[in-house]
PDB file of N, CA and C in Angstrom:
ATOM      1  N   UNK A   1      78.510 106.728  98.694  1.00  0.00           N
ATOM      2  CA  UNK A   1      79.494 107.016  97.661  1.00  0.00           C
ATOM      3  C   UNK A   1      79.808 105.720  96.934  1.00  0.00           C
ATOM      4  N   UNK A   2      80.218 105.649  95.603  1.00  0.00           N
ATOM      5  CA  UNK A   2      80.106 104.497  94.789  1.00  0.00           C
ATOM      6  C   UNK A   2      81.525 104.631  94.251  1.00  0.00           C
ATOM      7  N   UNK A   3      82.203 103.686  94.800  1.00  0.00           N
ATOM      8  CA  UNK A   3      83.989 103.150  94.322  1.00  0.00           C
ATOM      9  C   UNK A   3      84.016 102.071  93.704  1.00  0.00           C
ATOM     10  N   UNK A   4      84.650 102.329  93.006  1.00  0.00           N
ATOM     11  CA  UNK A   4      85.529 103.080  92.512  1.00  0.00           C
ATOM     12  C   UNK A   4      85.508 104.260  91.539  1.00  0.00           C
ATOM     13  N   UNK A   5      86.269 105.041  91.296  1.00  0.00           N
ATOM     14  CA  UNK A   5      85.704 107.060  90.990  1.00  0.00           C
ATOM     15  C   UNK A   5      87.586 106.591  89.711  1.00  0.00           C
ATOM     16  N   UNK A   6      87.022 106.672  88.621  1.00  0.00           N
ATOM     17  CA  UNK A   6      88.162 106.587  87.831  1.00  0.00           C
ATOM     18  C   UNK A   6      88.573 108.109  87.345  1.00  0.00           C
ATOM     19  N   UNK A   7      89.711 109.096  87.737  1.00  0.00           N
ATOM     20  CA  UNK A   7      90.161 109.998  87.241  1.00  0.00           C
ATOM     21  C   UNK A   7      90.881 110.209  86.124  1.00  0.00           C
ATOM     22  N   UNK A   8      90.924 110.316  84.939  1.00  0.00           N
ATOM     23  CA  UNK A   8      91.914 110.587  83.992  1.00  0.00           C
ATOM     24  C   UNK A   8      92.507 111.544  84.128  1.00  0.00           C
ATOM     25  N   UNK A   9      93.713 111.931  84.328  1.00  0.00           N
ATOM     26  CA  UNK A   9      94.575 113.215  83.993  1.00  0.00           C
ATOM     27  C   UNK A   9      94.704 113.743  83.065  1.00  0.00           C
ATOM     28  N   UNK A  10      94.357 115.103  83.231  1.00  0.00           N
ATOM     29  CA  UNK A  10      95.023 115.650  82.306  1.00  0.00           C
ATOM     30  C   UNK A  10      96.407 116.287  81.707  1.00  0.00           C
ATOM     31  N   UNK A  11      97.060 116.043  83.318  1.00  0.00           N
ATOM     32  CA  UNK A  11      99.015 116.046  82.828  1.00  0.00           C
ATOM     33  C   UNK A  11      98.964 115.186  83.679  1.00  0.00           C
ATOM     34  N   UNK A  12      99.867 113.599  82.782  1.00  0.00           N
ATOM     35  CA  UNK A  12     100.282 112.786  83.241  1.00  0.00           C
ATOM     36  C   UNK A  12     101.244 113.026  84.578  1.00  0.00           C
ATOM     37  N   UNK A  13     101.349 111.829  85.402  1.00  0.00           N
ATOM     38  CA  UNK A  13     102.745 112.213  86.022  1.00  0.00           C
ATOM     39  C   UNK A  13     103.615 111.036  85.910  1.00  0.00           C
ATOM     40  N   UNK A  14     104.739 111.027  86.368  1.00  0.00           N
ATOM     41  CA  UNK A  14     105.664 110.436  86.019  1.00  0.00           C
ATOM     42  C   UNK A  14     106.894 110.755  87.370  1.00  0.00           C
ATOM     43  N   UNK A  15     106.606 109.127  87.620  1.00  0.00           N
ATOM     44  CA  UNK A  15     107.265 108.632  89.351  1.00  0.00           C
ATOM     45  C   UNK A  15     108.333 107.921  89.217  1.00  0.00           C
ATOM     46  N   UNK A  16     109.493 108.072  89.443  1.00  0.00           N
ATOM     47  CA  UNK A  16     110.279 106.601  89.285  1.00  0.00           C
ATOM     48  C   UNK A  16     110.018 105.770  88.077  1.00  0.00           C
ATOM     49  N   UNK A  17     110.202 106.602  87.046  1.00  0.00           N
ATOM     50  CA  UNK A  17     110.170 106.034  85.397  1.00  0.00           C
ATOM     51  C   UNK A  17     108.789 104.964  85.344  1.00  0.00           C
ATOM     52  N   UNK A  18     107.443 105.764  86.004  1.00  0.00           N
ATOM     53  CA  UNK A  18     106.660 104.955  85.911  1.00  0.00           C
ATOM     54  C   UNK A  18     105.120 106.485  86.022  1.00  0.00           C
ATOM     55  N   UNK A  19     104.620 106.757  84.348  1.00  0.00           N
ATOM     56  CA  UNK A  19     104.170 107.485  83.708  1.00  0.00           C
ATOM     57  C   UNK A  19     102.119 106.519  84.403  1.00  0.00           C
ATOM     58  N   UNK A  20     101.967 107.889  85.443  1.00  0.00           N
ATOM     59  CA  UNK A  20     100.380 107.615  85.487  1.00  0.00           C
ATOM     60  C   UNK A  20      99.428 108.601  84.660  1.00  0.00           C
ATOM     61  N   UNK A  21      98.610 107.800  83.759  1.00  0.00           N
ATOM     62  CA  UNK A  21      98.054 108.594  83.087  1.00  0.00           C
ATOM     63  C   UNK A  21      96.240 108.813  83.493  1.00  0.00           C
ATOM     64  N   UNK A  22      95.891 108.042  84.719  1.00  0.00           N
ATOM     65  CA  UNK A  22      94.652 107.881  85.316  1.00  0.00           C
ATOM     66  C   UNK A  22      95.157 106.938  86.544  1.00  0.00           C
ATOM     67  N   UNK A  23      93.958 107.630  87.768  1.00  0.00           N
ATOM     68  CA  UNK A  23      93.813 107.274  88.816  1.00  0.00           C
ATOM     69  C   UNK A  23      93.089 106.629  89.437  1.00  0.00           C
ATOM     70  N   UNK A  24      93.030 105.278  90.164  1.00  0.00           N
ATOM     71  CA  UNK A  24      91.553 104.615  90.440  1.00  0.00           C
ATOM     72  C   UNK A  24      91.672 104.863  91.789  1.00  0.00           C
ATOM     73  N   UNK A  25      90.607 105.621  92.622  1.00  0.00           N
ATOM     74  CA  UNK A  25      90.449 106.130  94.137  1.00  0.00           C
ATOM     75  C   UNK A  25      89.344 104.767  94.639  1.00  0.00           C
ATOM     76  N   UNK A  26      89.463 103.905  95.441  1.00  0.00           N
ATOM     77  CA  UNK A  26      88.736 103.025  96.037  1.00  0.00           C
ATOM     78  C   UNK A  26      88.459 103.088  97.167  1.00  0.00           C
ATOM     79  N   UNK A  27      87.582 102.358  97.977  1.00  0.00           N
ATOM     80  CA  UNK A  27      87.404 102.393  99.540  1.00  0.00           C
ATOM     81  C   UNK A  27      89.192 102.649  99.691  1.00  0.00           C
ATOM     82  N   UNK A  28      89.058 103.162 101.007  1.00  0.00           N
ATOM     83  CA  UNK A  28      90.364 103.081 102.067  1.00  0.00           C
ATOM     84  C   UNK A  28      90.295 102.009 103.115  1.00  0.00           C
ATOM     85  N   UNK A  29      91.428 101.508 103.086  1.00  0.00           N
ATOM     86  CA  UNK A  29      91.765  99.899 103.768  1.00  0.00           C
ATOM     87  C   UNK A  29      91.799 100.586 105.438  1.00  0.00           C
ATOM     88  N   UNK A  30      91.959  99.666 106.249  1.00  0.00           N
ATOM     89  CA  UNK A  30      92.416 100.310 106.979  1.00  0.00           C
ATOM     90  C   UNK A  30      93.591 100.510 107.914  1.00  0.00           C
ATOM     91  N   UNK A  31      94.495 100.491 106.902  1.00  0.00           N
ATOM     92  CA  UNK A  31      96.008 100.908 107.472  1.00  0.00           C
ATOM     93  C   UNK A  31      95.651 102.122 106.534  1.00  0.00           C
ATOM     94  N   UNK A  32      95.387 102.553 105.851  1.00  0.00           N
ATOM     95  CA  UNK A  32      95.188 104.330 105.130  1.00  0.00           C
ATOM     96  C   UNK A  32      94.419 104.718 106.347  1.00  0.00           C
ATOM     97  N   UNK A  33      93.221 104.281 106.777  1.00  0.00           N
ATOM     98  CA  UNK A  33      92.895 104.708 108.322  1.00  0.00           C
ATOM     99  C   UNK A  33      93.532 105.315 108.948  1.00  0.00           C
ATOM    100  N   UNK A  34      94.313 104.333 109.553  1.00  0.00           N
ATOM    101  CA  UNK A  34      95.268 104.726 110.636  1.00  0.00           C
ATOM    102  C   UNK A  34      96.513 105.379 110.867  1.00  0.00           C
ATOM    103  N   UNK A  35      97.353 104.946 109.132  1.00  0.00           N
ATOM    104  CA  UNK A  35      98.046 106.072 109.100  1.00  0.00           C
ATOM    105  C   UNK A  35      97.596 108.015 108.657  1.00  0.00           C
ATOM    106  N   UNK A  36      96.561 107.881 108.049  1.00  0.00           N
ATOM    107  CA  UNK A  36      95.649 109.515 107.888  1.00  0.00           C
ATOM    108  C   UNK A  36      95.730 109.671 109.769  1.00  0.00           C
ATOM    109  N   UNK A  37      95.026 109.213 110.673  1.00  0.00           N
ATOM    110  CA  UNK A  37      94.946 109.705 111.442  1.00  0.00           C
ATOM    111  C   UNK A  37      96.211 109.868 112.201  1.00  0.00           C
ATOM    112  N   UNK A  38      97.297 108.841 112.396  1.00  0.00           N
ATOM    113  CA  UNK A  38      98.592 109.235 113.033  1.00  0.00           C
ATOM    114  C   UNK A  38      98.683 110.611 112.501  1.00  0.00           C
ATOM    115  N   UNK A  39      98.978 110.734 111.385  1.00  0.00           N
ATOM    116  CA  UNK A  39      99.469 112.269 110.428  1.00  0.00           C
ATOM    117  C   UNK A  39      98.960 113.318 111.445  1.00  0.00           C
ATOM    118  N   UNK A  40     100.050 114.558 111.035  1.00  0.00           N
ATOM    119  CA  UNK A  40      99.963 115.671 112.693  1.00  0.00           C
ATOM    120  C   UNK A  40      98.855 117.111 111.770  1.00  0.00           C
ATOM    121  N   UNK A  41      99.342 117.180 110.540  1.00  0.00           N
ATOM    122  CA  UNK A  41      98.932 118.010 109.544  1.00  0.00           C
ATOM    123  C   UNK A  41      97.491 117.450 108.854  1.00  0.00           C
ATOM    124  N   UNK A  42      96.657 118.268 108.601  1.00  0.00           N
ATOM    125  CA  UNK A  42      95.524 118.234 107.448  1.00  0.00           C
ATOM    126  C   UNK A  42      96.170 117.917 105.903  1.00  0.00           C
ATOM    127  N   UNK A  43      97.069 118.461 105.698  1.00  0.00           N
ATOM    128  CA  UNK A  43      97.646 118.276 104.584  1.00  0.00           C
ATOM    129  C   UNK A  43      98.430 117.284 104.219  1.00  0.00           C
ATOM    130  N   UNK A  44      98.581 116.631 105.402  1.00  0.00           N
ATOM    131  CA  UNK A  44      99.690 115.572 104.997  1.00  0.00           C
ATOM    132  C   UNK A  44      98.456 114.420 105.326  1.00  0.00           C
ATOM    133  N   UNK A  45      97.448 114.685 105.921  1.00  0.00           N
ATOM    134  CA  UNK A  45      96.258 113.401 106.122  1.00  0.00           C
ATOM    135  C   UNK A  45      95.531 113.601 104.613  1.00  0.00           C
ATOM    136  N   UNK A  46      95.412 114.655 104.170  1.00  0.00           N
ATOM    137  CA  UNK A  46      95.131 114.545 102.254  1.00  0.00           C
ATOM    138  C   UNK A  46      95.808 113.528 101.509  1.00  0.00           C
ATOM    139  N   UNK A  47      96.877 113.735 101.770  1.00  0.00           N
ATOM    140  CA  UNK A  47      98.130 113.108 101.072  1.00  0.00           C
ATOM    141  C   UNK A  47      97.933 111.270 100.995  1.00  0.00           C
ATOM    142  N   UNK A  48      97.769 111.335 102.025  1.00  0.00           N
ATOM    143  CA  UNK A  48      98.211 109.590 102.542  1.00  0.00           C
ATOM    144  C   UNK A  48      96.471 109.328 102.225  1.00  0.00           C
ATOM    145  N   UNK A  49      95.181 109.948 102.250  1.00  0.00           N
ATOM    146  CA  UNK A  49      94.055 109.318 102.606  1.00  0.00           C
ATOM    147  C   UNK A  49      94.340 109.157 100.982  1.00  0.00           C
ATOM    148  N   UNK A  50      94.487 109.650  99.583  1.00  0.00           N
ATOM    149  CA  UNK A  50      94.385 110.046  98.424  1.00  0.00           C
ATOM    150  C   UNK A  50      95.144 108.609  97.959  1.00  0.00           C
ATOM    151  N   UNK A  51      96.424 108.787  98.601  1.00  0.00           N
ATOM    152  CA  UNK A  51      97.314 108.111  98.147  1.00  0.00           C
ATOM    153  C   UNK A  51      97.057 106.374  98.209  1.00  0.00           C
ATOM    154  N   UNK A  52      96.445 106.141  99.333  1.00  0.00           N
ATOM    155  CA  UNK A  52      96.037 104.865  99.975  1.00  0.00           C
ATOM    156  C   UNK A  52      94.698 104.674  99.384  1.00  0.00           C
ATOM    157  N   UNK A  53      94.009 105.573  98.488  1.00  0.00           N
ATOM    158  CA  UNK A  53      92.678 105.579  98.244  1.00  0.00           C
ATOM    159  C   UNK A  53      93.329 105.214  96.488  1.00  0.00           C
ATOM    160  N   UNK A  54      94.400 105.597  96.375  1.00  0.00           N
ATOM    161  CA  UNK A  54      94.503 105.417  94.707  1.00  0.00           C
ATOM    162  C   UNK A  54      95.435 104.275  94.435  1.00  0.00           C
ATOM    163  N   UNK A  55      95.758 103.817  95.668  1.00  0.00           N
ATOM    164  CA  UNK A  55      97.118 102.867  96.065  1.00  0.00           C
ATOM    165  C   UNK A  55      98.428 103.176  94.828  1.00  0.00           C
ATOM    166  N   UNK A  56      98.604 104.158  95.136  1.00  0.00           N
ATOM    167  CA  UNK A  56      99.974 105.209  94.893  1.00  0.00           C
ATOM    168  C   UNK A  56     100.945 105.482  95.785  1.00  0.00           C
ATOM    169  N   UNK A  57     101.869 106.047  95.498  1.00  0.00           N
ATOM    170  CA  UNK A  57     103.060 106.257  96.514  1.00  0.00           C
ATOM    171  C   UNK A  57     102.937 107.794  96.820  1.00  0.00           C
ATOM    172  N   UNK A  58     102.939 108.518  98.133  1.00  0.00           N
ATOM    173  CA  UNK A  58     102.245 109.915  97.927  1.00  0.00           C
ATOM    174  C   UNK A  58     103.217 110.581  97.155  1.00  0.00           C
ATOM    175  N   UNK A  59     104.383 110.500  96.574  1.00  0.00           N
ATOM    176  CA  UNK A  59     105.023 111.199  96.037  1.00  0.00           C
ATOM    177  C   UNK A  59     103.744 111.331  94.536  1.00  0.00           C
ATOM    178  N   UNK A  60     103.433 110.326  93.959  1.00  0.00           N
ATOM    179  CA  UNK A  60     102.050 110.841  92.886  1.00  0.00           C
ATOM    180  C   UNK A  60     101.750 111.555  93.461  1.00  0.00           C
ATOM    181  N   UNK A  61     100.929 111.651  94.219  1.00  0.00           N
ATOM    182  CA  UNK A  61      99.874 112.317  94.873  1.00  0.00           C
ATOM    183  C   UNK A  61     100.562 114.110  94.883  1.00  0.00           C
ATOM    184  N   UNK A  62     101.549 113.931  95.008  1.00  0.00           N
ATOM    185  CA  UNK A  62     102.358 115.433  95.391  1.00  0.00           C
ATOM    186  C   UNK A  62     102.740 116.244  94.189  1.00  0.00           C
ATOM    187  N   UNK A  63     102.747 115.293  93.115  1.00  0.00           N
ATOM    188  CA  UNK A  63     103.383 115.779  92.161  1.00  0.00           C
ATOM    189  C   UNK A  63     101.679 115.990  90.768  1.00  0.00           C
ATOM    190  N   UNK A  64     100.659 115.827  91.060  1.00  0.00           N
ATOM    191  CA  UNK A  64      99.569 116.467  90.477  1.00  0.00           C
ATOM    192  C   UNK A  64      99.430 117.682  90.605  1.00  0.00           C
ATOM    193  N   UNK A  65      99.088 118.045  89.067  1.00  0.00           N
ATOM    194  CA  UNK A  65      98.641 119.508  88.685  1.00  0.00           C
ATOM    195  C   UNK A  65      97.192 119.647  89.306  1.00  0.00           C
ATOM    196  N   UNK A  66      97.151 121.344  89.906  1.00  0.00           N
ATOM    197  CA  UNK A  66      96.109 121.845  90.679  1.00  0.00           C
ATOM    198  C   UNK A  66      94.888 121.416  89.569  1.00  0.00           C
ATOM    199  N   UNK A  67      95.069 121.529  88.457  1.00  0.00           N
ATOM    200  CA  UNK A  67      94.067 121.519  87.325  1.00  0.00           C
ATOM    201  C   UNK A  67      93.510 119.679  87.583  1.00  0.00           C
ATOM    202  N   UNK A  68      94.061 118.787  87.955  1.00  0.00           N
ATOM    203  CA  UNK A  68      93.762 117.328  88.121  1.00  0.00           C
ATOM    204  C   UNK A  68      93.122 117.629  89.373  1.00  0.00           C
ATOM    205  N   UNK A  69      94.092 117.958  90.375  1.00  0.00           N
ATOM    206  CA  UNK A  69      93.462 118.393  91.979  1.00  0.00           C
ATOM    207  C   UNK A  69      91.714 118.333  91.960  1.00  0.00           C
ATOM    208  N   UNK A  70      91.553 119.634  91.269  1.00  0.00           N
ATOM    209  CA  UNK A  70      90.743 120.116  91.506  1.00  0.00           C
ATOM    210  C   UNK A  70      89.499 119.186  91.126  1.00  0.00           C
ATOM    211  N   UNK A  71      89.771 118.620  90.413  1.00  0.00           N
ATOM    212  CA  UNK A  71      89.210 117.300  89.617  1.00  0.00           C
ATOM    213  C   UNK A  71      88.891 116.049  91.005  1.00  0.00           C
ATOM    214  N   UNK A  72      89.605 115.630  91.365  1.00  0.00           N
ATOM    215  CA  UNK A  72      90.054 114.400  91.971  1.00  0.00           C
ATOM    216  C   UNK A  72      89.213 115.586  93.686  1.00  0.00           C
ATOM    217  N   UNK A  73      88.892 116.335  93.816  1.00  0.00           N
ATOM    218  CA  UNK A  73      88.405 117.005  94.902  1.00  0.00           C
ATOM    219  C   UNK A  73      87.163 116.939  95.124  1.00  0.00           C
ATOM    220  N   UNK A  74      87.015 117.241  93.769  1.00  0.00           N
ATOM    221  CA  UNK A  74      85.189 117.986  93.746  1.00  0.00           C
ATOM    222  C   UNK A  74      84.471 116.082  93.345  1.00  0.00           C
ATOM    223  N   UNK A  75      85.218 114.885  92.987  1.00  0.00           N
ATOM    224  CA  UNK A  75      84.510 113.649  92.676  1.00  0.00           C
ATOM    225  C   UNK A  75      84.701 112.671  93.465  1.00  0.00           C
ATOM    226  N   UNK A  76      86.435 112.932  94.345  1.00  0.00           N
ATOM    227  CA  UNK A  76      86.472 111.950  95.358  1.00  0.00           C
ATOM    228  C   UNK A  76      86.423 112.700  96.858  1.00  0.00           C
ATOM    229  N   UNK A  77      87.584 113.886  97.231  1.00  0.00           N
ATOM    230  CA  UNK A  77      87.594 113.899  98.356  1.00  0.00           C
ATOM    231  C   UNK A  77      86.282 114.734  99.505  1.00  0.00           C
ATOM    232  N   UNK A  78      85.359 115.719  97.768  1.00  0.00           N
ATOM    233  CA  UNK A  78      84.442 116.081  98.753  1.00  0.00           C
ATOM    234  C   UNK A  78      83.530 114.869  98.861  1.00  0.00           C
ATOM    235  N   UNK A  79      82.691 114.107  98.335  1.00  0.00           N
ATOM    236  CA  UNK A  79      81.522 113.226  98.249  1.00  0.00           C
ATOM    237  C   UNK A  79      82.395 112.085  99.493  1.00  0.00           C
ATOM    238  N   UNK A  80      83.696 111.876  99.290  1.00  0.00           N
ATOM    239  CA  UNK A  80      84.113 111.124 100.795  1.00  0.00           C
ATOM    240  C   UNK A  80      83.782 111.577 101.931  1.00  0.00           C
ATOM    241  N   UNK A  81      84.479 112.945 101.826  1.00  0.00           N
ATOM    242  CA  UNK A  81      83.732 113.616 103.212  1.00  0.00           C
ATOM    243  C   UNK A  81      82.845 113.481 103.575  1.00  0.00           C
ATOM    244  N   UNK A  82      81.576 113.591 102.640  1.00  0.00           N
ATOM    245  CA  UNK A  82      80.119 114.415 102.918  1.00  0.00           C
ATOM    246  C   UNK A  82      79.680 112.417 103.284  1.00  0.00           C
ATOM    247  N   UNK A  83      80.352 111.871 102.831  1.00  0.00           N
ATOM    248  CA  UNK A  83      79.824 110.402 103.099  1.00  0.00           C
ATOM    249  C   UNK A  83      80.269 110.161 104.693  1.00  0.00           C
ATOM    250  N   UNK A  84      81.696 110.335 105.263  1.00  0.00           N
ATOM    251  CA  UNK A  84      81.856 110.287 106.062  1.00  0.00           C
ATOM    252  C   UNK A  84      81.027 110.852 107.256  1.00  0.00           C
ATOM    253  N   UNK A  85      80.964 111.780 107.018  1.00  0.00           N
ATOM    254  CA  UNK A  85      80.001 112.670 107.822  1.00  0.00           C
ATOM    255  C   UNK A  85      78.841 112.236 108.199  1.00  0.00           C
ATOM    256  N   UNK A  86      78.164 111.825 107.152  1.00  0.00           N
ATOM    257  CA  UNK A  86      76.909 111.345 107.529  1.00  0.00           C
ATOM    258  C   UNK A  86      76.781 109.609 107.685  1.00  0.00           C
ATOM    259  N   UNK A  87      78.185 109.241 107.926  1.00  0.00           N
ATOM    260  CA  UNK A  87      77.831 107.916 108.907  1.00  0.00           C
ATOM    261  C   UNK A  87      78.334 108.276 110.401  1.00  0.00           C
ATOM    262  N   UNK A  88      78.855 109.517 110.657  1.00  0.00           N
ATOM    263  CA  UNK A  88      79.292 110.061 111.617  1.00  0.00           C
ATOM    264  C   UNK A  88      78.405 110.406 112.584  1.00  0.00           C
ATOM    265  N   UNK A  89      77.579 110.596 111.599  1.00  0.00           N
ATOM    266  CA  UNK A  89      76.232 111.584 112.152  1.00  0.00           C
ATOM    267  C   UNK A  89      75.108 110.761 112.454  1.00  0.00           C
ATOM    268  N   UNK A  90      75.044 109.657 111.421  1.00  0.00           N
ATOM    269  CA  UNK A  90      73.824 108.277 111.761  1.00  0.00           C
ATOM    270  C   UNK A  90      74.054 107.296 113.096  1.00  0.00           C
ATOM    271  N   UNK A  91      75.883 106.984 113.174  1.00  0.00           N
ATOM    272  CA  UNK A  91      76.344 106.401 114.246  1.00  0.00           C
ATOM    273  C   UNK A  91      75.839 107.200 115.409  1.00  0.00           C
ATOM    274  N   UNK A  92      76.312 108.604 115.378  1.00  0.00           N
ATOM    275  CA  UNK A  92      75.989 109.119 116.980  1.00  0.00           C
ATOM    276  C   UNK A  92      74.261 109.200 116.959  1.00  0.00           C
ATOM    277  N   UNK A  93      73.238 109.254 115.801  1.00  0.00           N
ATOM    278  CA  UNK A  93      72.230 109.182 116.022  1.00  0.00           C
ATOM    279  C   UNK A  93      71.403 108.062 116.699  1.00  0.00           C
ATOM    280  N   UNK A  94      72.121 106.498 116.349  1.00  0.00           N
ATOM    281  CA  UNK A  94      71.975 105.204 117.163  1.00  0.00           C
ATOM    282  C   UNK A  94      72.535 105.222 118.412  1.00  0.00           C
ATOM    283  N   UNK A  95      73.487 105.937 118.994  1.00  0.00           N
ATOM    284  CA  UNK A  95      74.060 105.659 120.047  1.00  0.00           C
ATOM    285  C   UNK A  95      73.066 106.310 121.091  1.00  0.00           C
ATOM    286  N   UNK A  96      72.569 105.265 121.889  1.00  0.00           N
ATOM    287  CA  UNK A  96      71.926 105.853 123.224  1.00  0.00           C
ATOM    288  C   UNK A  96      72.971 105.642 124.816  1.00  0.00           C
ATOM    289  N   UNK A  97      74.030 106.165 124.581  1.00  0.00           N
ATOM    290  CA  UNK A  97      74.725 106.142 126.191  1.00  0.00           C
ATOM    291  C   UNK A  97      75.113 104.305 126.345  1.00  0.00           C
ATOM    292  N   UNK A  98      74.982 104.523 128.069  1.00  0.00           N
ATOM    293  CA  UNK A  98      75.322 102.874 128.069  1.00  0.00           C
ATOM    294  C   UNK A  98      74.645 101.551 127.800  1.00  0.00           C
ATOM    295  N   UNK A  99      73.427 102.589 127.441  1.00  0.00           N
ATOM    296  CA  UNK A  99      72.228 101.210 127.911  1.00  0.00           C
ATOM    297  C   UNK A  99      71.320 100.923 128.568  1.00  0.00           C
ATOM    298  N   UNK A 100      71.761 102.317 130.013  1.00  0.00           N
ATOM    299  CA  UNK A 100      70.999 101.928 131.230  1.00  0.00           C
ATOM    300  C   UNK A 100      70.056 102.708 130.982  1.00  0.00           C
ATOM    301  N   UNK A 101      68.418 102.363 131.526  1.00  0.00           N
ATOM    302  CA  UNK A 101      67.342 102.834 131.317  1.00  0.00           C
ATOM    303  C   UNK A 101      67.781 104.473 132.262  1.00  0.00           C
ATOM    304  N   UNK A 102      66.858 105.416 132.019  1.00  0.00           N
ATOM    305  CA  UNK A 102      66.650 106.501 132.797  1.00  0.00           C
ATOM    306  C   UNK A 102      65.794 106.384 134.088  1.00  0.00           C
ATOM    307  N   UNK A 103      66.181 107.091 135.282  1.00  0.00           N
ATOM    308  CA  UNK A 103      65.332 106.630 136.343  1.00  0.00           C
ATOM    309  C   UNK A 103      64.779 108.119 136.101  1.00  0.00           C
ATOM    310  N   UNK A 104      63.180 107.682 136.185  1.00  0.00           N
ATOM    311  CA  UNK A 104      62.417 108.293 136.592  1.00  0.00           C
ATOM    312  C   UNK A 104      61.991 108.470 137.594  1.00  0.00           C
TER     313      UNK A 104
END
């Protein structure tokens, strides 16, 4: 996946007298890591991975129209996934156990 993924909105939002009219989603640091995974909900690990990915306050993040959503889904959070996944999938493909040979 190639970050930074620049979103323009199409309804601005507007946080604490501070009007976003585009979103820049970048790698996630890793305190967005760790707080996505503390999070108890799927929905609230959206929130914070998005938010920490656009370095926003999730209240942005909460206050986007489904019509941006849907936008900011289909360019950042699926192709993150599908990236994630398949280092998920390459890692456990390198991993051979402890090390120790097999007795034959």
């Amino acid at each position: 996946m190639d970050f930074p993924v620049d979103i323009t909105l199409k309804r601005p939002i507007t946080v604490d007298e501070e009007t976003h009219t585009k979103l820049v989603f970048d790698e996630p640091d890793f305190g967005t890591n760790i707080a996505v995974e503390e999070a108890e909900k799927p929905s609230e690990q959206s929130v914070l991975l998005l938010a920490g990915m656009a370095g926003v306050d999730r209240a942005v993040i909460l206050k986007i129209k489904n019509q941006d959503y849907l936008q900011i889904e289909e360019r950042v959070l699926g192709p993150y996934q599908a990236h994630m996944k398949a280092q998920m999938k390459s890692r456990a493909g390198k991993s051979s156990g402890n090390g120790a040979k097999a007795k034959s």
